[in-house]
C-alpha atoms as a PDB file:
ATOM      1  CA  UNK A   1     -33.231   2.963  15.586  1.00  0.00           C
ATOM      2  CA  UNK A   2     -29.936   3.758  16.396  1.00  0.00           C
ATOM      3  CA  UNK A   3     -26.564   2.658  14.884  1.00  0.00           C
ATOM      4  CA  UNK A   4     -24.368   0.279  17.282  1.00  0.00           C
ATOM      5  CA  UNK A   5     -21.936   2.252  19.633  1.00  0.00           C
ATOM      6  CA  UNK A   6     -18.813   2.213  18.179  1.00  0.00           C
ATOM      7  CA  UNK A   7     -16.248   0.068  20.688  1.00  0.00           C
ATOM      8  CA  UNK A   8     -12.707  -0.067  20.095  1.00  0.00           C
ATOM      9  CA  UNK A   9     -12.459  -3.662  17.726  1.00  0.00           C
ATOM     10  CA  UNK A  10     -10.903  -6.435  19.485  1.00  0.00           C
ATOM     11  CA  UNK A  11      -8.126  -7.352  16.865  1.00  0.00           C
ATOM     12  CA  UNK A  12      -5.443 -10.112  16.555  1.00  0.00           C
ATOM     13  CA  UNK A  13      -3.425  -7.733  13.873  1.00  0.00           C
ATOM     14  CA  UNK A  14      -2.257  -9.046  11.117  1.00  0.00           C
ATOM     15  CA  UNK A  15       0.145  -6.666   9.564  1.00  0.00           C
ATOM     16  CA  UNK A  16      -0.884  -5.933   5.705  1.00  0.00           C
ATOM     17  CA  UNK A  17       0.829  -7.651   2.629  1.00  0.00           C
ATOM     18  CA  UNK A  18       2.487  -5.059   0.087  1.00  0.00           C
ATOM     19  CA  UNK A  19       1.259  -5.072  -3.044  1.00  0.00           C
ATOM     20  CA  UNK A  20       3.322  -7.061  -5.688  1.00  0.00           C
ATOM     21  CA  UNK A  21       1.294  -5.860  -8.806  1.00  0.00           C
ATOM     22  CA  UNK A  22       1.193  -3.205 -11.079  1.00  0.00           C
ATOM     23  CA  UNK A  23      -1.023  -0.505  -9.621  1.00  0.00           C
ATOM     24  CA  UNK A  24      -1.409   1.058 -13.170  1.00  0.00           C
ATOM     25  CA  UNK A  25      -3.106  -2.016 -14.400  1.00  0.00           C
ATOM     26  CA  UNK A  26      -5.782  -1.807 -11.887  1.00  0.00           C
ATOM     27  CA  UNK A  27      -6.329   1.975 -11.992  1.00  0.00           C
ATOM     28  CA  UNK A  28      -7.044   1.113 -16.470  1.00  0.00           C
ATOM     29  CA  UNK A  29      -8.732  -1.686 -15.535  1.00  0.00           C
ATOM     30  CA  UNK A  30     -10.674  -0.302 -12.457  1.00  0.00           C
ATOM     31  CA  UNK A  31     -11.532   3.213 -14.882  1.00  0.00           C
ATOM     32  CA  UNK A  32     -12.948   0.847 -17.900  1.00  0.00           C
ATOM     33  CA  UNK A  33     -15.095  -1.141 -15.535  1.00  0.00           C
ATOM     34  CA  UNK A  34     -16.429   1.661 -13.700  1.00  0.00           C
ATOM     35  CA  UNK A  35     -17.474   3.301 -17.166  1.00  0.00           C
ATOM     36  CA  UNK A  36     -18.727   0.263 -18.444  1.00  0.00           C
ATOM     37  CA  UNK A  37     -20.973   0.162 -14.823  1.00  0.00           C
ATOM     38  CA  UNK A  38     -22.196   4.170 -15.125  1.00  0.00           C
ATOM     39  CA  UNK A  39     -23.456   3.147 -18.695  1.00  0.00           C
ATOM     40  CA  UNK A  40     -25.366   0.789 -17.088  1.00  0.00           C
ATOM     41  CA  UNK A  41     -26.930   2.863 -14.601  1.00  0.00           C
ATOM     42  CA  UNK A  42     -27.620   5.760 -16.897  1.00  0.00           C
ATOM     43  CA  UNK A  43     -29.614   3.936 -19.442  1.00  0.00           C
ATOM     44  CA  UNK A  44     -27.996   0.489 -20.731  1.00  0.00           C
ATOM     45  CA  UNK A  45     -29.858  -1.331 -17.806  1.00  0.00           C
ATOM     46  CA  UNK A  46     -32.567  -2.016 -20.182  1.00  0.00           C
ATOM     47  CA  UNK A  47     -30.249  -3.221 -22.995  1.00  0.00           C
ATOM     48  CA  UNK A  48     -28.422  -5.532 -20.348  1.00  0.00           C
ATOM     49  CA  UNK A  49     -31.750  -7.089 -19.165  1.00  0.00           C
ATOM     50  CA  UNK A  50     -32.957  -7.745 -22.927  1.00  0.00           C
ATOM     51  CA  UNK A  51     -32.887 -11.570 -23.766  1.00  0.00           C
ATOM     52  CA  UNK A  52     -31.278 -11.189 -26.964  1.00  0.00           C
ATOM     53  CA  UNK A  53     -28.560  -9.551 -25.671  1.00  0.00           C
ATOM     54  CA  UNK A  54     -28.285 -11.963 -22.603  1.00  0.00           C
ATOM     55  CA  UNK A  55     -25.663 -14.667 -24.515  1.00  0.00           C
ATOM     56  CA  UNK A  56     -23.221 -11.684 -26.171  1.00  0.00           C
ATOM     57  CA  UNK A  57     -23.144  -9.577 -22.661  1.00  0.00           C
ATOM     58  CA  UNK A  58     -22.164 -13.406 -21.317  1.00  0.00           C
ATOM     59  CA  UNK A  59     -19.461 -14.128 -24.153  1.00  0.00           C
ATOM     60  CA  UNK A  60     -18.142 -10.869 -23.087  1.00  0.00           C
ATOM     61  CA  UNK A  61     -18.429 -11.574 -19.449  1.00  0.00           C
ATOM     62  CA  UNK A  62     -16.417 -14.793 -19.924  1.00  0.00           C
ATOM     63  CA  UNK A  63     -14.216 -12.981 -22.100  1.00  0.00           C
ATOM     64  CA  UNK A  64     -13.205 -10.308 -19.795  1.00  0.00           C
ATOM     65  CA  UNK A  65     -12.776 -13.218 -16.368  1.00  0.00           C
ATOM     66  CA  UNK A  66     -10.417 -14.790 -18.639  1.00  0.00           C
ATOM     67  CA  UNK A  67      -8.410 -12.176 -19.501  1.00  0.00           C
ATOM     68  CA  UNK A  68      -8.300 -10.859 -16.468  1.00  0.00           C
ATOM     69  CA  UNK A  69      -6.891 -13.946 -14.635  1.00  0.00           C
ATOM     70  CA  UNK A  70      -4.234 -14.263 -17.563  1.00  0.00           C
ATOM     71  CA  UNK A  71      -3.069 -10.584 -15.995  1.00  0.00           C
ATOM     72  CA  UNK A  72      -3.338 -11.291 -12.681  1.00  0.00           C
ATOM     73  CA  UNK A  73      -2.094 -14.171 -10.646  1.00  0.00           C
ATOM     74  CA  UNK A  74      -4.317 -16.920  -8.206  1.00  0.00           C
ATOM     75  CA  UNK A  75      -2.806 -14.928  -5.371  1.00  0.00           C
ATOM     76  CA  UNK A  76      -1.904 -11.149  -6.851  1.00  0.00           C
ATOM     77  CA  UNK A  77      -3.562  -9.045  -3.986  1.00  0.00           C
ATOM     78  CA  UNK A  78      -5.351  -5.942  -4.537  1.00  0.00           C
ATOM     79  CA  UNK A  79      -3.291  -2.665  -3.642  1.00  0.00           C
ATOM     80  CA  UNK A  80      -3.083  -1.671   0.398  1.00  0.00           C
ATOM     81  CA  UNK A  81      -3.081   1.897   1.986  1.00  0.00           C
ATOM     82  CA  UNK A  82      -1.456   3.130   4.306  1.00  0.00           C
ATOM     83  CA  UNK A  83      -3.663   4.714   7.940  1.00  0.00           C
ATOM     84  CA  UNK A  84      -3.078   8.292   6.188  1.00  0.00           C
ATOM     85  CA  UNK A  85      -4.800   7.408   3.340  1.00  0.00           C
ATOM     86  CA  UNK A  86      -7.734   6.145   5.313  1.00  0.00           C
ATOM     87  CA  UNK A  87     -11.342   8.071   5.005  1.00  0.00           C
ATOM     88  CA  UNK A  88     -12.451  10.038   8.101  1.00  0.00           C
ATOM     89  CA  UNK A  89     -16.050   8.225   7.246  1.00  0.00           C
ATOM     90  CA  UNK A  90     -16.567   4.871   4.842  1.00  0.00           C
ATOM     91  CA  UNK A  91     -19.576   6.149   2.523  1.00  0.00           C
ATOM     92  CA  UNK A  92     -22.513   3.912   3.399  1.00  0.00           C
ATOM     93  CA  UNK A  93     -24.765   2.863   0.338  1.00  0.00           C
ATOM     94  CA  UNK A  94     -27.576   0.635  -0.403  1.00  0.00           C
ATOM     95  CA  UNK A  95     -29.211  -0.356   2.331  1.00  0.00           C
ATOM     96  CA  UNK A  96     -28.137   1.530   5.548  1.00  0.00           C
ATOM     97  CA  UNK A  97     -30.865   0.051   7.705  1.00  0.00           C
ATOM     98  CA  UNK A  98     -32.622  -2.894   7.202  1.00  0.00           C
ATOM     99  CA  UNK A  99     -36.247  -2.884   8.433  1.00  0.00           C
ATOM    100  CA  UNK A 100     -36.657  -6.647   9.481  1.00  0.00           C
ATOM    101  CA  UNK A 101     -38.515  -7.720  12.255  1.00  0.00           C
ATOM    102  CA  UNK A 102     -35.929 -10.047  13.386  1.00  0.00           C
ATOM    103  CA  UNK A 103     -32.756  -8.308  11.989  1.00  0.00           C
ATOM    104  CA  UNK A 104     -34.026  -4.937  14.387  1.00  0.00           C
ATOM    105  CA  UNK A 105     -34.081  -7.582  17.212  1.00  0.00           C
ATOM    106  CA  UNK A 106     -30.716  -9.428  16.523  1.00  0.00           C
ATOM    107  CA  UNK A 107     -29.429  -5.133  16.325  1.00  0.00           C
ATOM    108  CA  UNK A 108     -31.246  -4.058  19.323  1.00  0.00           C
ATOM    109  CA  UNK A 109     -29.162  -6.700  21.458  1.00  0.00           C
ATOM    110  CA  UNK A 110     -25.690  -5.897  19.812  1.00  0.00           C
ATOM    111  CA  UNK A 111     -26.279  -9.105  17.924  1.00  0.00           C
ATOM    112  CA  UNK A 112     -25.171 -11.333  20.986  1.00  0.00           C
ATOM    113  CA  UNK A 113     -27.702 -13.691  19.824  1.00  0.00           C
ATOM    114  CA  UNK A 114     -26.814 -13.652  15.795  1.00  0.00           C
ATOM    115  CA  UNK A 115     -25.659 -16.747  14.346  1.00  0.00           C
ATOM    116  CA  UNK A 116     -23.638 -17.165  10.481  1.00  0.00           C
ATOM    117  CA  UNK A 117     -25.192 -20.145   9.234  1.00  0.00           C
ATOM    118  CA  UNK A 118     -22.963 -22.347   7.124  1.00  0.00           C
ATOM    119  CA  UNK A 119     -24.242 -25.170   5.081  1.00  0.00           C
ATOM    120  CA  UNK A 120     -24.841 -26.472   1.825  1.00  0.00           C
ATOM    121  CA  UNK A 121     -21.767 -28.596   0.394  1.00  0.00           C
ATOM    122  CA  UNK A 122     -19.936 -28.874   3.384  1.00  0.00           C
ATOM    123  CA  UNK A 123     -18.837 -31.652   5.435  1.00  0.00           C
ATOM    124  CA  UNK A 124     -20.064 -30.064   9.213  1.00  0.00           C
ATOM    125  CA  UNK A 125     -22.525 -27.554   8.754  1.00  0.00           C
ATOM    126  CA  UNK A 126     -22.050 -25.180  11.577  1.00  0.00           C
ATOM    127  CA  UNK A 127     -23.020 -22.226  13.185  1.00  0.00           C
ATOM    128  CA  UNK A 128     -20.826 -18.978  14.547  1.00  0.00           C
ATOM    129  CA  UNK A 129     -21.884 -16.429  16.768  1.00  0.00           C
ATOM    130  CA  UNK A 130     -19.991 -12.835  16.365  1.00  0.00           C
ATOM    131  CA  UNK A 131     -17.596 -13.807  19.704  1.00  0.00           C
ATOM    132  CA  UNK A 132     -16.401 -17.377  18.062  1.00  0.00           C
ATOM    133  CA  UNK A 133     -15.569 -15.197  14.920  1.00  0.00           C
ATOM    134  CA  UNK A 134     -13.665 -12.469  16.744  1.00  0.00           C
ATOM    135  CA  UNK A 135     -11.337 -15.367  18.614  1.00  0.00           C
ATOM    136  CA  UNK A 136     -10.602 -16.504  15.356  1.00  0.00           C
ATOM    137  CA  UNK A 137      -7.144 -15.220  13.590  1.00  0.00           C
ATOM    138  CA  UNK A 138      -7.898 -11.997  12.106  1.00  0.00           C
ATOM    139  CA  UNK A 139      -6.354 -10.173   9.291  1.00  0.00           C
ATOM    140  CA  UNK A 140      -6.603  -6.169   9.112  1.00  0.00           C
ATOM    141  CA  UNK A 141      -6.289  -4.706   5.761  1.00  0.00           C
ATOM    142  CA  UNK A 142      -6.609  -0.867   3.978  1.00  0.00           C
ATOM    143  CA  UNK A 143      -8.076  -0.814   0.688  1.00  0.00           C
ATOM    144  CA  UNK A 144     -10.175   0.724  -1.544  1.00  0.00           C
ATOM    145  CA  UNK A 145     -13.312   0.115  -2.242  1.00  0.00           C
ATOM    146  CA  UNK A 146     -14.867   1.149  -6.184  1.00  0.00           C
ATOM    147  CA  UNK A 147     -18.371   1.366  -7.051  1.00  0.00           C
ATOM    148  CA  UNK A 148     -19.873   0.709 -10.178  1.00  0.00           C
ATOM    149  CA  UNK A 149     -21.424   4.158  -9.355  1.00  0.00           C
ATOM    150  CA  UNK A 150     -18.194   5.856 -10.062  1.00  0.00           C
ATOM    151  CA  UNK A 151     -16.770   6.606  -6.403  1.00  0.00           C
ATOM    152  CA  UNK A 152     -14.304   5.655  -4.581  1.00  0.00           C
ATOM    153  CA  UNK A 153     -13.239   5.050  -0.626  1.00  0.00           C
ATOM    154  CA  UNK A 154     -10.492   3.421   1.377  1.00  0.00           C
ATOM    155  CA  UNK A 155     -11.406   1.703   4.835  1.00  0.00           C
ATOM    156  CA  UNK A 156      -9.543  -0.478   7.309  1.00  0.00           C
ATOM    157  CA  UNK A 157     -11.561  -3.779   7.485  1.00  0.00           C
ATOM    158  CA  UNK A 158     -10.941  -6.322  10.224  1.00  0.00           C
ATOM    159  CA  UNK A 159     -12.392  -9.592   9.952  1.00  0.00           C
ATOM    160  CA  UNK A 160     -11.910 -13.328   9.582  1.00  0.00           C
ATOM    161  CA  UNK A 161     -10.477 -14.318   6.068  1.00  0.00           C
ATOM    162  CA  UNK A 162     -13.155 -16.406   4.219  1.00  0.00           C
ATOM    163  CA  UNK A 163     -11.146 -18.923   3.519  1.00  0.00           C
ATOM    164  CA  UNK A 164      -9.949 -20.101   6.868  1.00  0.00           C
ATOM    165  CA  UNK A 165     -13.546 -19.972   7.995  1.00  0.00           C
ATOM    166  CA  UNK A 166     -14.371 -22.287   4.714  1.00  0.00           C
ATOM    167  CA  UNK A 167     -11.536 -24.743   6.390  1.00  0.00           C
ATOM    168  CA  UNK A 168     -13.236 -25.553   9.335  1.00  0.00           C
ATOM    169  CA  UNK A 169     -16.655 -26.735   7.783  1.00  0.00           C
ATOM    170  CA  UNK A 170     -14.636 -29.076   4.989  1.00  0.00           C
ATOM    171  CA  UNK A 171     -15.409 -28.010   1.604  1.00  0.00           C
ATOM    172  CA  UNK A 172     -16.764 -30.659  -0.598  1.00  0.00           C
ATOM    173  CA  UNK A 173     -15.521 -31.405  -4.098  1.00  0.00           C
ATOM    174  CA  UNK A 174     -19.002 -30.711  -5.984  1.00  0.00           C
ATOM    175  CA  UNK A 175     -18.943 -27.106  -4.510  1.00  0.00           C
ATOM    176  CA  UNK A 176     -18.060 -24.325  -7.014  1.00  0.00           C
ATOM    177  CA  UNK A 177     -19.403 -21.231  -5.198  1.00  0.00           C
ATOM    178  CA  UNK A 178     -19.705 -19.648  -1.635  1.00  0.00           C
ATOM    179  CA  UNK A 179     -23.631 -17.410  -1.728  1.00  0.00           C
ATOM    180  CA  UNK A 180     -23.790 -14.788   0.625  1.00  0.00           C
ATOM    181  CA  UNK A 181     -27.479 -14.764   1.686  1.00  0.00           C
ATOM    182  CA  UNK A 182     -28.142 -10.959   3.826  1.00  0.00           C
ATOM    183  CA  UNK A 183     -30.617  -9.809   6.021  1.00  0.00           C
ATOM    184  CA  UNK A 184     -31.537  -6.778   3.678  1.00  0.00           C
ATOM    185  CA  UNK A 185     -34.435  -6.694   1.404  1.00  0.00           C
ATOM    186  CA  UNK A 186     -32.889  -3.970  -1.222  1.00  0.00           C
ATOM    187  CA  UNK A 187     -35.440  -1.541  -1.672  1.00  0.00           C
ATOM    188  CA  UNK A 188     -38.028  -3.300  -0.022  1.00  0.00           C
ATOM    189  CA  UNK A 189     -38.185  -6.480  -2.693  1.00  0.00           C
ATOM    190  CA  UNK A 190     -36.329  -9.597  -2.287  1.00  0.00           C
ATOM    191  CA  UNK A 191     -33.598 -10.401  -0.055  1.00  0.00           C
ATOM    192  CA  UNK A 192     -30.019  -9.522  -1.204  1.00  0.00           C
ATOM    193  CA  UNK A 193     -27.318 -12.069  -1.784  1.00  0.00           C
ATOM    194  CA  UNK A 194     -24.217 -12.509  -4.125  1.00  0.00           C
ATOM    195  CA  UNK A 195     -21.729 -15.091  -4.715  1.00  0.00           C
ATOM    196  CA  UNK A 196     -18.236 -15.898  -5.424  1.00  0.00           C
ATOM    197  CA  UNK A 197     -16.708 -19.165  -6.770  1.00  0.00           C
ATOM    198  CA  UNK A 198     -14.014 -20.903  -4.878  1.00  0.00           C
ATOM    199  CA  UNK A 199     -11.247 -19.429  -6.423  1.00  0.00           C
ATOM    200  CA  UNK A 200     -11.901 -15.861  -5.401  1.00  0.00           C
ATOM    201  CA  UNK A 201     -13.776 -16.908  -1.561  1.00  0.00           C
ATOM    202  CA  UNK A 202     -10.021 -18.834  -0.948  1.00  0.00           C
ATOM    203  CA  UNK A 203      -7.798 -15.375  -2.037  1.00  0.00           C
ATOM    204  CA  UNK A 204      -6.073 -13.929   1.057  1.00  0.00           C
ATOM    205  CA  UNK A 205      -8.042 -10.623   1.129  1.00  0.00           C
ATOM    206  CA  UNK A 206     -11.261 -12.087   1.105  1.00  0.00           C
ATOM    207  CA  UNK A 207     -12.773 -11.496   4.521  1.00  0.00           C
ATOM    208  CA  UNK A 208     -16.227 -11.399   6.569  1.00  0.00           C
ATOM    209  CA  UNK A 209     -15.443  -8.238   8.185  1.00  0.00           C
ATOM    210  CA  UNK A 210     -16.799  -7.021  11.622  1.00  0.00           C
ATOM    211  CA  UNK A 211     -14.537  -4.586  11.966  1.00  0.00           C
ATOM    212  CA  UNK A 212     -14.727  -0.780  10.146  1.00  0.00           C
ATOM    213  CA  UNK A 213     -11.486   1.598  11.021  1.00  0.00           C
ATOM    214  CA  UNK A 214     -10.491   0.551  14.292  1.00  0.00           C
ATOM    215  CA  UNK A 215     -13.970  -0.326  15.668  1.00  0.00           C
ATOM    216  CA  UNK A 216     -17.055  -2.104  15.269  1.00  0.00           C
ATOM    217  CA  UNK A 217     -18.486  -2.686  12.012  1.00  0.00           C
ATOM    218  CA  UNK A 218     -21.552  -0.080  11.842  1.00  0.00           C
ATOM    219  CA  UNK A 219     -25.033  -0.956  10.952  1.00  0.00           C
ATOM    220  CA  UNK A 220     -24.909   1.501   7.757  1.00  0.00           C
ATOM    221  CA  UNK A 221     -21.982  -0.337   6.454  1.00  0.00           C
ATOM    222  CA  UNK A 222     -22.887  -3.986   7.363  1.00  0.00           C
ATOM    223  CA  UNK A 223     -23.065  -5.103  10.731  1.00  0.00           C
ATOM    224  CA  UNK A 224     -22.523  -7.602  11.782  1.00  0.00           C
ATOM    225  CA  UNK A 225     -20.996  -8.948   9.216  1.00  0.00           C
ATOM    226  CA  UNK A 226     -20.075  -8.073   5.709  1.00  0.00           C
ATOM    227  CA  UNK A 227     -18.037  -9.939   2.704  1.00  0.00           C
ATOM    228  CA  UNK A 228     -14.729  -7.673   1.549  1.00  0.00           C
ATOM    229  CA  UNK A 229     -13.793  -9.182  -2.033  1.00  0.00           C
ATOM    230  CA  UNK A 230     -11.321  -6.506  -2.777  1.00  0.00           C
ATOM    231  CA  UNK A 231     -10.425  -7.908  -6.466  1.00  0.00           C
ATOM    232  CA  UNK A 232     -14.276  -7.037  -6.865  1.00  0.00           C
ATOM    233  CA  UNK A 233     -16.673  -4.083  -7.755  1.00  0.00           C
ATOM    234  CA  UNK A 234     -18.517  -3.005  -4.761  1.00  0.00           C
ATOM    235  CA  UNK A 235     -21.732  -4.572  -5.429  1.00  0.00           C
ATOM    236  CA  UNK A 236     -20.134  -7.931  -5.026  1.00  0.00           C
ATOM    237  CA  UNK A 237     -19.374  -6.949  -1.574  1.00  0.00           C
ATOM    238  CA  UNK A 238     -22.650  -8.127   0.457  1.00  0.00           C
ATOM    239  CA  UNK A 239     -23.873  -6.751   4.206  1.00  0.00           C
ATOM    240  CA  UNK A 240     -25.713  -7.883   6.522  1.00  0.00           C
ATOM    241  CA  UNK A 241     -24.342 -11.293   5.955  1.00  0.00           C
ATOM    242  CA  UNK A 242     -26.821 -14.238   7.732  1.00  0.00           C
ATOM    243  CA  UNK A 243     -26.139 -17.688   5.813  1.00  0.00           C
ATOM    244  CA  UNK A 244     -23.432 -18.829   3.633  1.00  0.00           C
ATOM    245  CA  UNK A 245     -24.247 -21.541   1.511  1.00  0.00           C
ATOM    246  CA  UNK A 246     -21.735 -23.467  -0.692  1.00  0.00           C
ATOM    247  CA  UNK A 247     -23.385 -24.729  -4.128  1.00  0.00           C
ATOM    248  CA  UNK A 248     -22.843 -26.403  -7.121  1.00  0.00           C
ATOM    249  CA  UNK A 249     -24.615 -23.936  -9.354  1.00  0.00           C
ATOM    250  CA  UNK A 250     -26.983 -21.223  -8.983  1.00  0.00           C
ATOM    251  CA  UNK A 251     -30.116 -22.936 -10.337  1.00  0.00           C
ATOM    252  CA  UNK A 252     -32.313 -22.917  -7.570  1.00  0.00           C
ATOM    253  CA  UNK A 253     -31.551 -18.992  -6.344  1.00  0.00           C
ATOM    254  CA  UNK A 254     -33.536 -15.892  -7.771  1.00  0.00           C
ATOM    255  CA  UNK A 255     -33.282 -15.551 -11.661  1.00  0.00           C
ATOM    256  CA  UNK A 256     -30.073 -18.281 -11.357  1.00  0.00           C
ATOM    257  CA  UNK A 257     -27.446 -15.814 -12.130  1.00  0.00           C
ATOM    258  CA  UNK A 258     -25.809 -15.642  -8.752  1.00  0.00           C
ATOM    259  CA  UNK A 259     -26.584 -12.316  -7.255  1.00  0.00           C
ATOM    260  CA  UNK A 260     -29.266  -9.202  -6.414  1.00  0.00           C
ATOM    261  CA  UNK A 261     -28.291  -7.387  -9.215  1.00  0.00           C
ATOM    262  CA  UNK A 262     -26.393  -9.774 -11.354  1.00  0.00           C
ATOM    263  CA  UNK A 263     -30.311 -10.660 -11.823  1.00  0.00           C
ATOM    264  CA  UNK A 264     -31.250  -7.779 -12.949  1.00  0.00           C
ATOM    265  CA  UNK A 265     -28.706  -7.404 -15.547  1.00  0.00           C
ATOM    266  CA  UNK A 266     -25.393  -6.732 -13.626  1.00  0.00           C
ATOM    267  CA  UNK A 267     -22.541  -8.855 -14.665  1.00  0.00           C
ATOM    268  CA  UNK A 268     -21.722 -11.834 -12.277  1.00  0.00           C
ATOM    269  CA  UNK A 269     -17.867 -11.350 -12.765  1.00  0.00           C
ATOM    270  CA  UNK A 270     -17.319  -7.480 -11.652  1.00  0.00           C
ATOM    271  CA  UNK A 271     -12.857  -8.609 -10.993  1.00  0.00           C
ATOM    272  CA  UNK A 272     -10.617  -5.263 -11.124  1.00  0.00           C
END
């Protein structure tokens, strides 16, 4: 099937914040990460998955949140580009194409009839089509994005941020994390999904982007809707976003630890 024609993205701009923090601490602590992440996917997988090691790799997981939020500040922002800096094309990984019956119908109609459901512990459960995000505020912002696979891209990504889409369905106090349930079934398996906790879903850079470098989010990169969490690894950055659900805990979602590949052995914290 073919990708959506790209139209020119109908944006209220938001000019993008300068970045207040020390870029050299996020290049060392963006380089260790990224090793410690191409360990993983040239062998350690295995190790990371073993039961015995589960409670040391989550020591070290709480460990290394900790640390990291003693460096960086509730609201330190992740560094922004300039439009010269910007990739001709955003590398597409993962799923490019989902294969769902009703995702391939929601596509085939420029997803005029695709809904974000959002419930779970909130006080009005509601449901947004793609128009009642796009007359929402909108922030535009250049960043980079780093994979755990060792590359590296910056994009322009125009969306609504998270948290003033969290405002309007009333938070309640027992939530502790937003899931991001997808339309994708990675590889064929299960359906993808990740999380955040509140802390990180309320920063000012976290967004549900629809828009990709000055147009229309494309199918290989998300569409409609993806999550940009750009004080996160890539793989914390969901597409094809259907449902967000706010929860107490991750007990009753795949393996319980939060994410796609957090449950098969990926850390649930992946902060840069």
């Amino acid at each position: 099937m073919p990708c959506l024609r790209t139209m020119p993205c109908r944006r209220k701009r938001r000019r993008a914040m300068t970045h207040p923090t020390d870029p050299g601490r996020r290049r060392f602590l963006t380089r260790g990460l990224l090793a410690g992440g191409t360990l993983m996917l040239t062998g350690c997988d295995r190790l990371s998955r073993s039961d015995a090691m589960q409670p040391l790799f989550a020591a070290s997981e709480g460990l290394t949140q900790r640390a990291h939020r003693l460096l960086a500040s509730r609201e330190a922002l992740a560094r922004e580009y300039g439009p010269e800096d910007i990739a001709p094309t955003f590398r597409a990984n993962g799923t490019t194409m989902p294969r769902e019956v009703d995702y391939l119908r929601l596509a085939a109609g420029d997803f005029r009839d695709w809904r974000l459901e959002v419930d779970g512990l909130v006080e009005q459960p509601q449901a947004f089509s793609l128009a009642d995000l796009r007359a929402m505020p909108a922030r535009t912002q250049i960043t980079r994005h780093d994979c755990v696979e060792g590359w590296s891209c910056i994009g322009e990504w125009t969306g609504v941020v998270l948290g003033e889409l969290l405002a309007r369905v009333g938070v309640r106090d027992e939530a502790h994390f937003v899931v991001f349930h997808c339309a994708d079934r990675y590889g064929g398996g299960e359906r993808y999904y990740e999380s955040l906790d509140l802390r990180e879903a309320l920063h000012p850079q976290t967004l549900l982007a629809y828009g990709l470098n000055g147009g229309d989010l494309p199918i290989a990169n998300g569409a409609p809707l993806r999550l940009r969490a750009e004080r996160q690894l890539g793989y914390k950055m969901a597409k094809y976003v259907m449902r967000l659900e706010l929860v107490a805990s991750f007990a009753h979602l795949g393996r319980g630890r939060g994410g796609y590949w957090e449950d098969r052995g990926y850390r649930w914290w992946a902060g840069i």
